[in-house]
PDB file of N, CA and C in Angstrom:
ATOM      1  N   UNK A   1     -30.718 121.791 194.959  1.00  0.00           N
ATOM      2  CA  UNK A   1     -30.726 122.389 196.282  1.00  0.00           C
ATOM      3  C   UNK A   1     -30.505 123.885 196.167  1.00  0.00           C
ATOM      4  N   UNK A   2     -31.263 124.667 197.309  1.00  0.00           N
ATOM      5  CA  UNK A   2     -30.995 125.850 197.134  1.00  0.00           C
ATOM      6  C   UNK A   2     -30.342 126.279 198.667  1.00  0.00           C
ATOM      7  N   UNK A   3     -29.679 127.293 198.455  1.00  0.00           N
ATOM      8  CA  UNK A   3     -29.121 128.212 199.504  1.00  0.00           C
ATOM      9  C   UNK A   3     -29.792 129.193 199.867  1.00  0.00           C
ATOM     10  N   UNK A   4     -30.414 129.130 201.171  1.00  0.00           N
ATOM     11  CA  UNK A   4     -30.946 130.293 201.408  1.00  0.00           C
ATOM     12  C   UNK A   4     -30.630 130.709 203.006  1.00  0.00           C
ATOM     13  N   UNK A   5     -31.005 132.071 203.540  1.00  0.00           N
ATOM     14  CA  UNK A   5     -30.702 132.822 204.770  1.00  0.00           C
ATOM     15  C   UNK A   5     -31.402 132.202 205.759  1.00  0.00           C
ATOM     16  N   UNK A   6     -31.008 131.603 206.713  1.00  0.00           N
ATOM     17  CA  UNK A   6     -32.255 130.894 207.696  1.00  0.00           C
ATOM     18  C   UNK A   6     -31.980 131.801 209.166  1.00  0.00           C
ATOM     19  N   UNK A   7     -33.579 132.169 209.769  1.00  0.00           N
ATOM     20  CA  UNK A   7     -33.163 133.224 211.056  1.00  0.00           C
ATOM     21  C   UNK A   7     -33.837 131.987 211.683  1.00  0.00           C
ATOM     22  N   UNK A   8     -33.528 131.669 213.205  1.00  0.00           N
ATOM     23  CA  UNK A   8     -33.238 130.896 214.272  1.00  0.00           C
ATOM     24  C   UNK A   8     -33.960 131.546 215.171  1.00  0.00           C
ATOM     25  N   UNK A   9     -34.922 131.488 215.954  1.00  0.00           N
ATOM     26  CA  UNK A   9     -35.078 132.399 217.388  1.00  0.00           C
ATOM     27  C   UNK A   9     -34.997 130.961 218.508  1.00  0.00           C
ATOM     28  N   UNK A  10     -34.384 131.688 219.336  1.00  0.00           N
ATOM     29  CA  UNK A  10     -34.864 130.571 220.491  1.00  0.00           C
ATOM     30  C   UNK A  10     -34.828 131.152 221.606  1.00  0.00           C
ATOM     31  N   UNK A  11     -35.273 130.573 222.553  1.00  0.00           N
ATOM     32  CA  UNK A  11     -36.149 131.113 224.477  1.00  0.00           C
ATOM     33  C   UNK A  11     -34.624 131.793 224.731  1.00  0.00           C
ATOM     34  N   UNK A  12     -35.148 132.839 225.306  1.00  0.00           N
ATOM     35  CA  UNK A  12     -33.935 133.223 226.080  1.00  0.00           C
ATOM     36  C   UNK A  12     -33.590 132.426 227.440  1.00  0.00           C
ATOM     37  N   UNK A  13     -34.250 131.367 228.060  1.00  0.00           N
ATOM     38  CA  UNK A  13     -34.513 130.913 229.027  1.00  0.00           C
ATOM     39  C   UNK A  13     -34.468 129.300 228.684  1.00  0.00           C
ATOM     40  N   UNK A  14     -33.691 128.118 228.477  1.00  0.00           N
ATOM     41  CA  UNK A  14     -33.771 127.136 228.297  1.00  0.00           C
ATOM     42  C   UNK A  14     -32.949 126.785 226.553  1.00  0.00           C
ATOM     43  N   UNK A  15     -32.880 127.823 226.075  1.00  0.00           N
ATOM     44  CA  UNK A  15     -32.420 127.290 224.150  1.00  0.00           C
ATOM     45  C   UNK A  15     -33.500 126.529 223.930  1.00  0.00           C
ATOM     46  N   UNK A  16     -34.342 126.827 224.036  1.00  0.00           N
ATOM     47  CA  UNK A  16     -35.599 126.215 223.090  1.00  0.00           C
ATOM     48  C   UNK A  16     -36.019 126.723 222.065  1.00  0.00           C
ATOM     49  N   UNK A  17     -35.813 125.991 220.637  1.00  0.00           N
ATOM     50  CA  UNK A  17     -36.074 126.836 219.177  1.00  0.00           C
ATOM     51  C   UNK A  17     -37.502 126.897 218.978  1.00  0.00           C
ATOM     52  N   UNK A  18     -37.506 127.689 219.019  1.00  0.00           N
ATOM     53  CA  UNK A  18     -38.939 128.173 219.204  1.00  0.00           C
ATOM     54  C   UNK A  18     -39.820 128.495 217.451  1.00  0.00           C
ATOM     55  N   UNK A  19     -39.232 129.278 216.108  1.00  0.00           N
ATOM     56  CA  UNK A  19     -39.348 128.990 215.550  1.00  0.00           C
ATOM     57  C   UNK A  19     -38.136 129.598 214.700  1.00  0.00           C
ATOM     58  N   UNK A  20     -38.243 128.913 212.932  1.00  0.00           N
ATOM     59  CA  UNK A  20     -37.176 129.116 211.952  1.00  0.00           C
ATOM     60  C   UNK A  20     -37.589 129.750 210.530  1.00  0.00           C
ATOM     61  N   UNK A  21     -37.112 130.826 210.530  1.00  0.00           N
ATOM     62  CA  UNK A  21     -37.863 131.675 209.075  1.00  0.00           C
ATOM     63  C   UNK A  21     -36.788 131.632 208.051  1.00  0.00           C
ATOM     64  N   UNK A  22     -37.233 131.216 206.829  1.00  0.00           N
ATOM     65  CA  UNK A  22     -36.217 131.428 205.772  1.00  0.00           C
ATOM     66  C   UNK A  22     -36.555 132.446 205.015  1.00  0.00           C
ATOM     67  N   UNK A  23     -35.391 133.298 204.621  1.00  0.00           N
ATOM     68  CA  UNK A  23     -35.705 134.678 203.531  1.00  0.00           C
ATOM     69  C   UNK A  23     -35.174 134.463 202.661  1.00  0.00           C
ATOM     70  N   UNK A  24     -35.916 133.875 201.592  1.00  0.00           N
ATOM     71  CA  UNK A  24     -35.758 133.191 200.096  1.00  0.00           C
ATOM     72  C   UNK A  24     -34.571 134.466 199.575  1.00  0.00           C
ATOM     73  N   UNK A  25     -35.074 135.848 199.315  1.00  0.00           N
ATOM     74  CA  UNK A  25     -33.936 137.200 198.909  1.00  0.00           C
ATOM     75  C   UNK A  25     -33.700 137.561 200.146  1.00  0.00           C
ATOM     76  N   UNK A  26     -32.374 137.387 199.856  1.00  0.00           N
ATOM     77  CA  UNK A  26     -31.542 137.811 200.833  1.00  0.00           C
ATOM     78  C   UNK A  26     -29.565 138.706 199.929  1.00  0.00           C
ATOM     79  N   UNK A  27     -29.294 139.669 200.886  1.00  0.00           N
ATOM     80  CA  UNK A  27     -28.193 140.043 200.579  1.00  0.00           C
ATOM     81  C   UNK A  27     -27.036 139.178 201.165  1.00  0.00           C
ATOM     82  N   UNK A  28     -26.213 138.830 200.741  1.00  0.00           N
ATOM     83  CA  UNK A  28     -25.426 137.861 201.670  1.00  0.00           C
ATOM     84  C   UNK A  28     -23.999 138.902 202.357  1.00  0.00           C
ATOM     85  N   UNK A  29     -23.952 140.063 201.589  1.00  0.00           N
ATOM     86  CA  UNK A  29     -23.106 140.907 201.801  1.00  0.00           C
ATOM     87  C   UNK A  29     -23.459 141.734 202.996  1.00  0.00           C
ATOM     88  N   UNK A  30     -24.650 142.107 202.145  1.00  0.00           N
ATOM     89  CA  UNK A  30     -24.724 142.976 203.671  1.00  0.00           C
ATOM     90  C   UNK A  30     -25.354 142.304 205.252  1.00  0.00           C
ATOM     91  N   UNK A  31     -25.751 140.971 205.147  1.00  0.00           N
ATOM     92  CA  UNK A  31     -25.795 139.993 206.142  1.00  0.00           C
ATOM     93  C   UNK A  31     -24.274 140.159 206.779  1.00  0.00           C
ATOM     94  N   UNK A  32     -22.899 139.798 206.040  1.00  0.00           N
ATOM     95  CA  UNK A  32     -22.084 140.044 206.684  1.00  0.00           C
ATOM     96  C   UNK A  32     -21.150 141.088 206.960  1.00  0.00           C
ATOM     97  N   UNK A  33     -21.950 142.049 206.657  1.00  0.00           N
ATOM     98  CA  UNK A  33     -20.912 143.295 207.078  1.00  0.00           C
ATOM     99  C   UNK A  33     -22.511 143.919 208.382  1.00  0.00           C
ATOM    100  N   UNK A  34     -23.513 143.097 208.206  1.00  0.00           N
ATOM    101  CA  UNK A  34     -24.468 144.090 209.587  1.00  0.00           C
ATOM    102  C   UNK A  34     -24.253 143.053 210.692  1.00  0.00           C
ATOM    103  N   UNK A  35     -23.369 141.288 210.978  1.00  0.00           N
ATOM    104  CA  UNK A  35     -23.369 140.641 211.861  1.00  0.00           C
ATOM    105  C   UNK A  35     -21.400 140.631 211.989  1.00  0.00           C
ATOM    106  N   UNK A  36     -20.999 141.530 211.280  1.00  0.00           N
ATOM    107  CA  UNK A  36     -19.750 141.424 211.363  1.00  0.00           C
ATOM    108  C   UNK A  36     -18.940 139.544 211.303  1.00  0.00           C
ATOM    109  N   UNK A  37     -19.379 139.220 210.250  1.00  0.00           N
ATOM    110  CA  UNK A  37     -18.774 137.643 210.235  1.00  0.00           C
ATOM    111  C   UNK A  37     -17.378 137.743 209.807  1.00  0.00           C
ATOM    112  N   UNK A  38     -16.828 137.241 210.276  1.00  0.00           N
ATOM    113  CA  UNK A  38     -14.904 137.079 209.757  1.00  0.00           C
ATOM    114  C   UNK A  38     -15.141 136.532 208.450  1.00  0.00           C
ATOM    115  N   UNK A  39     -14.045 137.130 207.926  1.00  0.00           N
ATOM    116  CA  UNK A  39     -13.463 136.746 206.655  1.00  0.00           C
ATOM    117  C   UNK A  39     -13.393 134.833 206.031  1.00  0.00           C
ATOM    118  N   UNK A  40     -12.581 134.408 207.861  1.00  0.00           N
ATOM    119  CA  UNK A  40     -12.631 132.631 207.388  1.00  0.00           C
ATOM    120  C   UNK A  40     -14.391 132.055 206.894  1.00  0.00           C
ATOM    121  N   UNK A  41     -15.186 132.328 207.099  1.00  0.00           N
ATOM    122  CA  UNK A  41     -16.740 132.235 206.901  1.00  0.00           C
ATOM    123  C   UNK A  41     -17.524 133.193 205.241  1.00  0.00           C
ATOM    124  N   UNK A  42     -16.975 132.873 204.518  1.00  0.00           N
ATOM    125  CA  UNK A  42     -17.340 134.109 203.567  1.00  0.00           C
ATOM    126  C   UNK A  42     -18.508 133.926 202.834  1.00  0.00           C
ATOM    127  N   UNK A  43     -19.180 132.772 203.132  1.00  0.00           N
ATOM    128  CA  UNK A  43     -20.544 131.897 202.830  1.00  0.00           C
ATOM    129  C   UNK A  43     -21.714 132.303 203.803  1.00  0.00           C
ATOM    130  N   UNK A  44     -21.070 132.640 205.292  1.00  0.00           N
ATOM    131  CA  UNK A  44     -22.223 132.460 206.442  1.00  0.00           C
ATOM    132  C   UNK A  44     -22.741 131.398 206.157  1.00  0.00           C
ATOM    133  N   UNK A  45     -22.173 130.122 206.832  1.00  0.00           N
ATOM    134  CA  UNK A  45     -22.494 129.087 207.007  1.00  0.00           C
ATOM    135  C   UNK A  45     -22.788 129.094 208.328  1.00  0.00           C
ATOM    136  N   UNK A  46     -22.277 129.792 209.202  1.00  0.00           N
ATOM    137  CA  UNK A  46     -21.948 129.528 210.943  1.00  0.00           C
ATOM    138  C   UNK A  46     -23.170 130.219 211.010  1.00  0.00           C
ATOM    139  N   UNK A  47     -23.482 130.485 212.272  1.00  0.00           N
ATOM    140  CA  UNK A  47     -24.986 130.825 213.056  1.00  0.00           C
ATOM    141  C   UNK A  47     -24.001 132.314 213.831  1.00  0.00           C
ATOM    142  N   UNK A  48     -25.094 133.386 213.312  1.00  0.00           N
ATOM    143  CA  UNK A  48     -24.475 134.551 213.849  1.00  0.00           C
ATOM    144  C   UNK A  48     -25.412 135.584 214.719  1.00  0.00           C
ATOM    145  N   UNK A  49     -25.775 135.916 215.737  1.00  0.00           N
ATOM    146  CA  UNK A  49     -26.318 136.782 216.805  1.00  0.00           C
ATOM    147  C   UNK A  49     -26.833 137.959 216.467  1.00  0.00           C
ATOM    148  N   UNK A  50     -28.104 138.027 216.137  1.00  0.00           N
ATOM    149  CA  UNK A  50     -28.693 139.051 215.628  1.00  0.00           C
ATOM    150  C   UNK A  50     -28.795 140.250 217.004  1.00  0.00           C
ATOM    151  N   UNK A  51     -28.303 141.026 217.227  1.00  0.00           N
ATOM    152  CA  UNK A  51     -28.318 142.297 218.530  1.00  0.00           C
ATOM    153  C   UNK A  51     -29.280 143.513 218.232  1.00  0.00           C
ATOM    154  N   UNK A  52     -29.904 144.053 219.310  1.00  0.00           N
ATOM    155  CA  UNK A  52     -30.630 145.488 218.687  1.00  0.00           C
ATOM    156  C   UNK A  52     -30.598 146.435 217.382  1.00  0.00           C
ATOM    157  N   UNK A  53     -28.640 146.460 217.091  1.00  0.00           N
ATOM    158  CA  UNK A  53     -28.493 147.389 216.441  1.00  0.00           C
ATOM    159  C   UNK A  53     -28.399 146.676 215.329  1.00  0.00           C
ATOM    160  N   UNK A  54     -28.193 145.442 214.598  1.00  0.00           N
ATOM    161  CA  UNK A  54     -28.109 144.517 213.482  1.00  0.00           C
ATOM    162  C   UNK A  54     -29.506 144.426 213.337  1.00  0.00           C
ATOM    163  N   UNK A  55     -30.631 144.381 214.264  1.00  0.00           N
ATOM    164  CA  UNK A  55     -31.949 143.853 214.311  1.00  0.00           C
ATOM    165  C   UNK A  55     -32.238 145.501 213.296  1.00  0.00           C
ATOM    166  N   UNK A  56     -32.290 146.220 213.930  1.00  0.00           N
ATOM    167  CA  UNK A  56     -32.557 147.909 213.326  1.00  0.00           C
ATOM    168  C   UNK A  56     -32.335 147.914 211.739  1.00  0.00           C
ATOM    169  N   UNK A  57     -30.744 147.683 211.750  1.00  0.00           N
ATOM    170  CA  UNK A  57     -30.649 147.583 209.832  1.00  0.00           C
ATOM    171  C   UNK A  57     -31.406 146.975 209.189  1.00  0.00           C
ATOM    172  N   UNK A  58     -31.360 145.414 209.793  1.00  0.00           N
ATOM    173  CA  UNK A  58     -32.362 144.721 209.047  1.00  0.00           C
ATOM    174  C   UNK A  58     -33.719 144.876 208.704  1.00  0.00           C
ATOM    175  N   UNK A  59     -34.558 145.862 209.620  1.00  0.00           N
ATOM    176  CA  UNK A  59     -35.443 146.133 209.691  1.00  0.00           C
ATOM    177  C   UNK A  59     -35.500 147.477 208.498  1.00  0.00           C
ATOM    178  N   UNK A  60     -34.913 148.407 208.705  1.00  0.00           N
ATOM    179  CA  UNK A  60     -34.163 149.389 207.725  1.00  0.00           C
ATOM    180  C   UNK A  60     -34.297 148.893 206.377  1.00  0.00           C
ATOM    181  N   UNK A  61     -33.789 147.637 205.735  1.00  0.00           N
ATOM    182  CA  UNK A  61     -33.671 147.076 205.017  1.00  0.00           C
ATOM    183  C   UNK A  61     -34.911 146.381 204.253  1.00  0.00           C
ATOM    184  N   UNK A  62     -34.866 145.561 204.966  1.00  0.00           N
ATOM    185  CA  UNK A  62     -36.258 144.716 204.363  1.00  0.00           C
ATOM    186  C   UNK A  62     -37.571 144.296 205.305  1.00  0.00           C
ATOM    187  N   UNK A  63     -37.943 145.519 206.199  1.00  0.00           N
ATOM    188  CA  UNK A  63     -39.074 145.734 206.796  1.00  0.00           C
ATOM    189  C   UNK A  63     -39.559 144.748 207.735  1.00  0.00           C
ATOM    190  N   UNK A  64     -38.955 143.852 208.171  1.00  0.00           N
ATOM    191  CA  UNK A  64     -39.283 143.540 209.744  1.00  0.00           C
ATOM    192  C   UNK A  64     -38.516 143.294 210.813  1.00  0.00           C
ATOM    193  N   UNK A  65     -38.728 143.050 211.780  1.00  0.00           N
ATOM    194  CA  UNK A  65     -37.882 143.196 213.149  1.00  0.00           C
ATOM    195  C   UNK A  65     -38.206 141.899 213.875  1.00  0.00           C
ATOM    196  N   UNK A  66     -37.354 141.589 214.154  1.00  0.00           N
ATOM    197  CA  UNK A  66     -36.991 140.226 215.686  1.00  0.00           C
ATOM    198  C   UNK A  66     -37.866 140.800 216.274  1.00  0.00           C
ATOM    199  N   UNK A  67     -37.963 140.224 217.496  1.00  0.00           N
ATOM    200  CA  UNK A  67     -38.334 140.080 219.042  1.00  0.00           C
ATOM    201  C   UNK A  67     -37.013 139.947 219.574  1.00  0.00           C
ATOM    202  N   UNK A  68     -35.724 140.436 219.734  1.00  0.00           N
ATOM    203  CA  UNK A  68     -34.433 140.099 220.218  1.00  0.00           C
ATOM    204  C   UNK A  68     -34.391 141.047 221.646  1.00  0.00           C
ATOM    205  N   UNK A  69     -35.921 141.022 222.338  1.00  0.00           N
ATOM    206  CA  UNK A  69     -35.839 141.088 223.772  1.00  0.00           C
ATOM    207  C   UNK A  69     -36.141 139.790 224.399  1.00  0.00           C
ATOM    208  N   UNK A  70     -37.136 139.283 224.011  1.00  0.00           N
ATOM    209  CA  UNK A  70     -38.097 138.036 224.163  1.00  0.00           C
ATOM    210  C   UNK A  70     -37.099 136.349 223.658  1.00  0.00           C
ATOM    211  N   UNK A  71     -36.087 136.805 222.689  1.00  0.00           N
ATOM    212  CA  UNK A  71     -35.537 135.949 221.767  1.00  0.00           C
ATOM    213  C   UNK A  71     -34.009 135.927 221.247  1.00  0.00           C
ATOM    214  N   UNK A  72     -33.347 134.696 221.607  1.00  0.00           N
ATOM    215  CA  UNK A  72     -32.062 134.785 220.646  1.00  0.00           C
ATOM    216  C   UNK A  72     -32.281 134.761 219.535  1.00  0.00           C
ATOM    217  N   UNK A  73     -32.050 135.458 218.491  1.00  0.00           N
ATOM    218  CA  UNK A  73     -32.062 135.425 217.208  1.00  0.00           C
ATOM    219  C   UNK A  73     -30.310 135.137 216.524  1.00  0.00           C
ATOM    220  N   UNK A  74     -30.770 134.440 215.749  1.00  0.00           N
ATOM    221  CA  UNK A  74     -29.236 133.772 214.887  1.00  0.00           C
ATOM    222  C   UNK A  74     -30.025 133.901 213.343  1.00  0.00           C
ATOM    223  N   UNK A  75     -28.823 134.209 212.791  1.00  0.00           N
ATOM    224  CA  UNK A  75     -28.773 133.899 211.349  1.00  0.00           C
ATOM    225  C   UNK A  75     -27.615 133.333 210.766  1.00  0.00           C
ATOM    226  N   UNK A  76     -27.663 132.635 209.369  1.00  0.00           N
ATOM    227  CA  UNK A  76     -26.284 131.997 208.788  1.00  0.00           C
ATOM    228  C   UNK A  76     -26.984 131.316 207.571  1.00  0.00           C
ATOM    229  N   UNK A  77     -26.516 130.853 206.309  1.00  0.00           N
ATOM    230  CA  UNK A  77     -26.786 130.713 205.460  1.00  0.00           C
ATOM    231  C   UNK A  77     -27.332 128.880 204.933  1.00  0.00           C
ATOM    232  N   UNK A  78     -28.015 128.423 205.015  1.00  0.00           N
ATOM    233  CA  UNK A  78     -28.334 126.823 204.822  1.00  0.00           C
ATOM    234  C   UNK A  78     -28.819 126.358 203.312  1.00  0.00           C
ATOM    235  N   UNK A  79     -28.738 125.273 203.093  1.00  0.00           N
ATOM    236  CA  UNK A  79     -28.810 124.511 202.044  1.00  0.00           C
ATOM    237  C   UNK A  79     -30.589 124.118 202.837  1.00  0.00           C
ATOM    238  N   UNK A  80     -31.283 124.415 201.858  1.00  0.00           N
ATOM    239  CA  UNK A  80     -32.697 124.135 201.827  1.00  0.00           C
ATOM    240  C   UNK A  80     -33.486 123.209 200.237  1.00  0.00           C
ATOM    241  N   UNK A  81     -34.469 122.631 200.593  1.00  0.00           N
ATOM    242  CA  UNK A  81     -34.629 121.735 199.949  1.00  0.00           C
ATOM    243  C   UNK A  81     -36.121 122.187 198.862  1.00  0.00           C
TER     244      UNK A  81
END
């Protein structure tokens, strides 16, 4: 099994998951210092709220951007198969 970063979007209007992207490379550090995750979570296991200004770094980072007008976006770390 592998561990990888899974992003979440869903309707802003109903929680309907609309779709789920996994980013095989991923930083796990700087995932939690750009969604501010507490310390008890040091895996990002939990599902964390991607906002304009987290959306920006990431984009900064590794070149693409949410829809986090159109979309809740979550991220957190999953066991993938």
């Amino acid at each position: 099994m592998q561990v990888s970063l899974v992003l979440e979007l869903y309707e802003k209007q109903g929680q309907v998951l609309k779709n789920t992207l996994d980013v095989e490379f991923s930083d796990l550090e700087f995932f939690r210092r750009v969604l501010s995750v507490p310390d008890q979570d040091p895996l990002m296991y939990g599902s964390y709220k991607i906002d304009k200004i987290s959306n920006g770094k990431i984009f900064d980072k590794y070149g693409f951007m949410l829809d986090v007008d159109r979309y809740d976006c979550y991220a957190g770390y999953r066991q993938i198969s």
